[in-house]
Protein backbone atom coordinates (compact mmCIF):
# COMPACT_ATOMS: atom_id res chain seq x y z
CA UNK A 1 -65.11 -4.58 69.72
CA UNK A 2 -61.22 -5.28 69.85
CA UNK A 3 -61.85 -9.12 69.64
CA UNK A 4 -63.99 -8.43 66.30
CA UNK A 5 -61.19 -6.16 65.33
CA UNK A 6 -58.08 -8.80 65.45
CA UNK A 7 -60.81 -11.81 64.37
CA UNK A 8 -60.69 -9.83 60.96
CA UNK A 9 -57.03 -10.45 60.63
CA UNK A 10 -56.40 -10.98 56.93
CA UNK A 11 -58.84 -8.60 55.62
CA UNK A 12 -58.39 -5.96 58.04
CA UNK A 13 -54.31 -6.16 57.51
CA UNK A 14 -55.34 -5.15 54.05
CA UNK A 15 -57.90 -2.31 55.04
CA UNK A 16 -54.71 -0.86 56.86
CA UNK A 17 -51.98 -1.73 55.03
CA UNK A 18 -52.82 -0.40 51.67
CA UNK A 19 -54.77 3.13 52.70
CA UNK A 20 -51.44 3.48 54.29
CA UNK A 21 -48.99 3.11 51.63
CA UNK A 22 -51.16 4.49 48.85
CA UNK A 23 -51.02 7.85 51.34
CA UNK A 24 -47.34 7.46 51.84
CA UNK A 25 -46.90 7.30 48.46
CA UNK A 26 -48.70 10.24 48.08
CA UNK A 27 -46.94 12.47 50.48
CA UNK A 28 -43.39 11.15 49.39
CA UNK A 29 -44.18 12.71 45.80
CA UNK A 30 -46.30 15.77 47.26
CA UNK A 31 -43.46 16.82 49.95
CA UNK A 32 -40.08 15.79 47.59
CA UNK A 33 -41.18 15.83 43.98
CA UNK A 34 -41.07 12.59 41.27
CA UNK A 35 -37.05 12.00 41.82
CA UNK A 36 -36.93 12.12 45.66
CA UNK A 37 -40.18 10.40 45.73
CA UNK A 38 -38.72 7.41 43.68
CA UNK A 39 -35.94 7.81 45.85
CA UNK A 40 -37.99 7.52 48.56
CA UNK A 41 -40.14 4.78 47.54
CA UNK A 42 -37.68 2.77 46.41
CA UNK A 43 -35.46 2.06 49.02
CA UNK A 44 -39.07 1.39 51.45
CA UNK A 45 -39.38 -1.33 48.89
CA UNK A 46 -36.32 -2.74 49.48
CA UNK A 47 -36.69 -2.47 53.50
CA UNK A 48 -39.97 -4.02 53.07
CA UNK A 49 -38.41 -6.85 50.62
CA UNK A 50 -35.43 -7.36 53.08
CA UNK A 51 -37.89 -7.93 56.31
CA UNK A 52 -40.58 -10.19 54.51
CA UNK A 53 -38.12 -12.44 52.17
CA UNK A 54 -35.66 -13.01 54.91
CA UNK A 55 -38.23 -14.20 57.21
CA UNK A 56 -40.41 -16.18 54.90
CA UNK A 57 -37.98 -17.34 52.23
CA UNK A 58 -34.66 -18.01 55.18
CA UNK A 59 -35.83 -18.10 58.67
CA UNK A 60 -38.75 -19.69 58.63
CA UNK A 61 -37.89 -22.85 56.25
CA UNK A 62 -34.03 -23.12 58.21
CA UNK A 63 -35.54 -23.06 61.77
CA UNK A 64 -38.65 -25.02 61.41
CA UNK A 65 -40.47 -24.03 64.40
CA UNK A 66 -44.61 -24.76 64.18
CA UNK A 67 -46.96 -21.67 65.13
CA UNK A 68 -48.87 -22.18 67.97
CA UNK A 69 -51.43 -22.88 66.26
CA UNK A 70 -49.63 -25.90 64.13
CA UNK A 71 -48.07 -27.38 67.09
CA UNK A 72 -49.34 -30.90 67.83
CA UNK A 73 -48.18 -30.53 71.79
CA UNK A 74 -49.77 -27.14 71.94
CA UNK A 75 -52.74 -26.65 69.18
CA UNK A 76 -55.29 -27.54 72.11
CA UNK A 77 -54.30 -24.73 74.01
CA UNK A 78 -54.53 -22.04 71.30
CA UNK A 79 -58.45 -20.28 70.21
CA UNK A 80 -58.62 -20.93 66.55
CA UNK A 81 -60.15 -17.89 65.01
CA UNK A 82 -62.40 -18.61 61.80
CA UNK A 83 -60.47 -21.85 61.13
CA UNK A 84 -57.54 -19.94 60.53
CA UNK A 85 -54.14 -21.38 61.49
CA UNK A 86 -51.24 -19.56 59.19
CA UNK A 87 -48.27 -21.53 57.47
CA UNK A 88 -46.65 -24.29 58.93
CA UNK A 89 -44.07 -22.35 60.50
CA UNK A 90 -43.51 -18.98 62.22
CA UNK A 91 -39.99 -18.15 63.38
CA UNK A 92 -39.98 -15.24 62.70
CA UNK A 93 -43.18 -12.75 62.39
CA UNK A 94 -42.90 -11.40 58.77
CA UNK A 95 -45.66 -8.97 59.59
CA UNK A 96 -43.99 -8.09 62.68
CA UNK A 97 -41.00 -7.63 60.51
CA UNK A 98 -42.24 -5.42 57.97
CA UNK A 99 -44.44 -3.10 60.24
CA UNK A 100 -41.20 -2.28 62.40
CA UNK A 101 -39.35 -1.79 59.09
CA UNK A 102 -41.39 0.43 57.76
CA UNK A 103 -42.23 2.83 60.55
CA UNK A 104 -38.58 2.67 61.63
CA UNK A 105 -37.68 4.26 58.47
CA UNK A 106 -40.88 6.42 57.92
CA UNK A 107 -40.53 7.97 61.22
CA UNK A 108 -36.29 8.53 61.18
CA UNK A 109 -37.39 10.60 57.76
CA UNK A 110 -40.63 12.35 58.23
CA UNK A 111 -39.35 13.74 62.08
CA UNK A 112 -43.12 13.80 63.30
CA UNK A 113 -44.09 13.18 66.62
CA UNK A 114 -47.51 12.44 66.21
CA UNK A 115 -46.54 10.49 62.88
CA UNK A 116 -44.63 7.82 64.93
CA UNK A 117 -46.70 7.46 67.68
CA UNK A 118 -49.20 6.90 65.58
CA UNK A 119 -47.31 4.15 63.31
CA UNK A 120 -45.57 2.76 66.66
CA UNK A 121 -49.42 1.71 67.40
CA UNK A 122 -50.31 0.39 64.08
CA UNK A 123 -47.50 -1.75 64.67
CA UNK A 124 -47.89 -3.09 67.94
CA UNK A 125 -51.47 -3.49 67.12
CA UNK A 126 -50.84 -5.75 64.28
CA UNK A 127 -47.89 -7.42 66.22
CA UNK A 128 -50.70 -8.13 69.34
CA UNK A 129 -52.98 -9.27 66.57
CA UNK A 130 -50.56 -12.26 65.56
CA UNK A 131 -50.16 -13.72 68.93
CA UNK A 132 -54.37 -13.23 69.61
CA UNK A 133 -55.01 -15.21 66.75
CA UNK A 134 -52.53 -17.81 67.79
CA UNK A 135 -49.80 -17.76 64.54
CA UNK A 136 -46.96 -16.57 66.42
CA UNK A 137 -45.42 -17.17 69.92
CA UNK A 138 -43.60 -13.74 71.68
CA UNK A 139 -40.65 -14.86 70.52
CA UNK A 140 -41.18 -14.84 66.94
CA UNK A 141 -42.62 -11.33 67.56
CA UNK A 142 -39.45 -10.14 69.42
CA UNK A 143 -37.31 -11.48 66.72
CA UNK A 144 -39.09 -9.91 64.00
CA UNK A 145 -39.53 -6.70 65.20
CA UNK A 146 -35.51 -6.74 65.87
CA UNK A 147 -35.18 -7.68 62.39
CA UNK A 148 -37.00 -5.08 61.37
CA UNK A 149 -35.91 -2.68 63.46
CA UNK A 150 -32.40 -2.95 61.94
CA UNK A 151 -33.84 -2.90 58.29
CA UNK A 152 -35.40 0.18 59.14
CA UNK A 153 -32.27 2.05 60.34
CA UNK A 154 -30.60 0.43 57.19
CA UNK A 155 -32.76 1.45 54.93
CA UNK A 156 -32.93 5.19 56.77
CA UNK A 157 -28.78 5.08 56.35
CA UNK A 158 -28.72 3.97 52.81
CA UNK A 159 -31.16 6.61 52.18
CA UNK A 160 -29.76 9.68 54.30
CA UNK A 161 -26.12 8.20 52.72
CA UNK A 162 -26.75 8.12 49.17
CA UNK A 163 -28.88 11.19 49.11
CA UNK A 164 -26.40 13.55 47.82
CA UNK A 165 -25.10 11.76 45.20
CA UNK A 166 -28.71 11.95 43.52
CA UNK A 167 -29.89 15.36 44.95
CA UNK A 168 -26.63 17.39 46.16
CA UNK A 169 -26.70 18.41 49.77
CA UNK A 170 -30.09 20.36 50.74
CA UNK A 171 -31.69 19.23 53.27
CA UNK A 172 -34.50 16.71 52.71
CA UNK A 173 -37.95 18.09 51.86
CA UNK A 174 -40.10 15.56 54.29
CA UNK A 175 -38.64 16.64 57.34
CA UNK A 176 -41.15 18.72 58.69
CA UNK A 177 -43.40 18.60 55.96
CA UNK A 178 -46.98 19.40 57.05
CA UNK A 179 -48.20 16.65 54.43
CA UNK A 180 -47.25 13.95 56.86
CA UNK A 181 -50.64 14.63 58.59
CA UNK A 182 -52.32 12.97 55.75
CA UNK A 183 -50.74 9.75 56.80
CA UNK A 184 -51.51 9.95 60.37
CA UNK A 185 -54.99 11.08 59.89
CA UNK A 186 -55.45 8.11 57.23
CA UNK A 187 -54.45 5.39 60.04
CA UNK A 188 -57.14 6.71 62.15
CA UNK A 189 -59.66 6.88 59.41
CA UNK A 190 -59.11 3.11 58.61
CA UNK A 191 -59.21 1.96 62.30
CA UNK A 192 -62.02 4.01 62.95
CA UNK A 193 -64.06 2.86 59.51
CA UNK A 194 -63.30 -0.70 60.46
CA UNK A 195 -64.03 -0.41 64.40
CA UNK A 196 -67.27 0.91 63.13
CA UNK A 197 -67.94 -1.23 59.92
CA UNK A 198 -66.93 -4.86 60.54
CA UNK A 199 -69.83 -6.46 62.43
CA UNK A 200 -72.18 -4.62 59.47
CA UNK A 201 -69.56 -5.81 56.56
CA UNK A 202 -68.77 -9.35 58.30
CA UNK A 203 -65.12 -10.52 56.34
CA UNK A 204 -64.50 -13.63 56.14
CA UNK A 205 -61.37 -15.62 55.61
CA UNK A 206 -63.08 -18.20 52.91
């Protein structure tokens, strides 16, 4: 059931990926209002803008180094999944990049345990997922979950920093928030509908 899981790649990075943000969306407004929940949005934009563009648009193009599965002296050695190969180039993992960017700051805001555990393993999920399907060696994984890593703690700093000058100093209204739940329990949701959906639905990458 795992291999038809990370087979699915493409389609099943969408399932997750936008049930998730539509529901953090939701909770930023629910827990801190329409300003803090611009607020809020906002600067997850720009994390999320910092990790992808700097590895797609910089890193990739400057250091030129083939996927696994684009490498001529290593190609042979790599199971194509459904014919699908990525770009040319993969130094370094955007997704890996934006998932650690994104929970990073999520989970330095929101305070909840079972929140970022349960982001840590939609990252590493997706992250494992990249190398399975042969579009990323470790080391582009490593270097973009670094990357995002830092954007995350930026992003949580430019937040936490600029805060007062927008709301005055209270304390932020999503630490501790009991909407946060809605998050985790969407994550499950999704993994569960698609554990138990995708040999029925049968995505395809064409």
């Amino acid at each position: 059931m795992l291999d038809t899981l990370l087979e699915l790649d493409r389609s099943l990075l969408l399932l997750v990926w936008i049930p998730l943000i539509l529901s953090m969306i939701y909770v930023a407004f629910r827990c801190g209002g329409w300003r803090e929940g611009v607020w809020f949005v906002l600067v997850a934009g720009l994390v999320a803008l910092l990790c992808d563009q700097f590895s797609s648009s910089v890193c990739k193009p400057f250091f030129e180094r083939y996927r696994p599965a684009r490498d001529p002296d290593f190609s042979s050695m790599v199971t194509i999944v459904n014919g699908y190969r990525g770009g040319m180039f993969g130094f370094f993992s955007s997704h890996a990049a934006n998932a650690a960017g994104i929970v990073v700051y999520t989970a330095l805001i929101f305070r909840n345990k079972l929140y970022a555990a349960t982001a840590v393993l939609w990252a590493l999920l997706t992250c494992y997922s990249r190398m399975y399907l042969g579009v990323h060696y470790p080391g582009d994984i490593l270097a973009g979950l670094l990357w995002g890593i830092l954007m995350g703690w930026g992003g949580f700093f430019l937040y936490k920093k600029m805060r007062p000058f927008f709301f005055g100093d209270v304390p932020s209204p999503y630490s501790g928030c009991r909407f946060v739940g809605i998050i985790t329990a969407v994550v499950y949701v999704t993994f569960l509908f698609i554990l138990l959906m995708a040999p029925i639905l049968k995505f395809s990458f064409h």
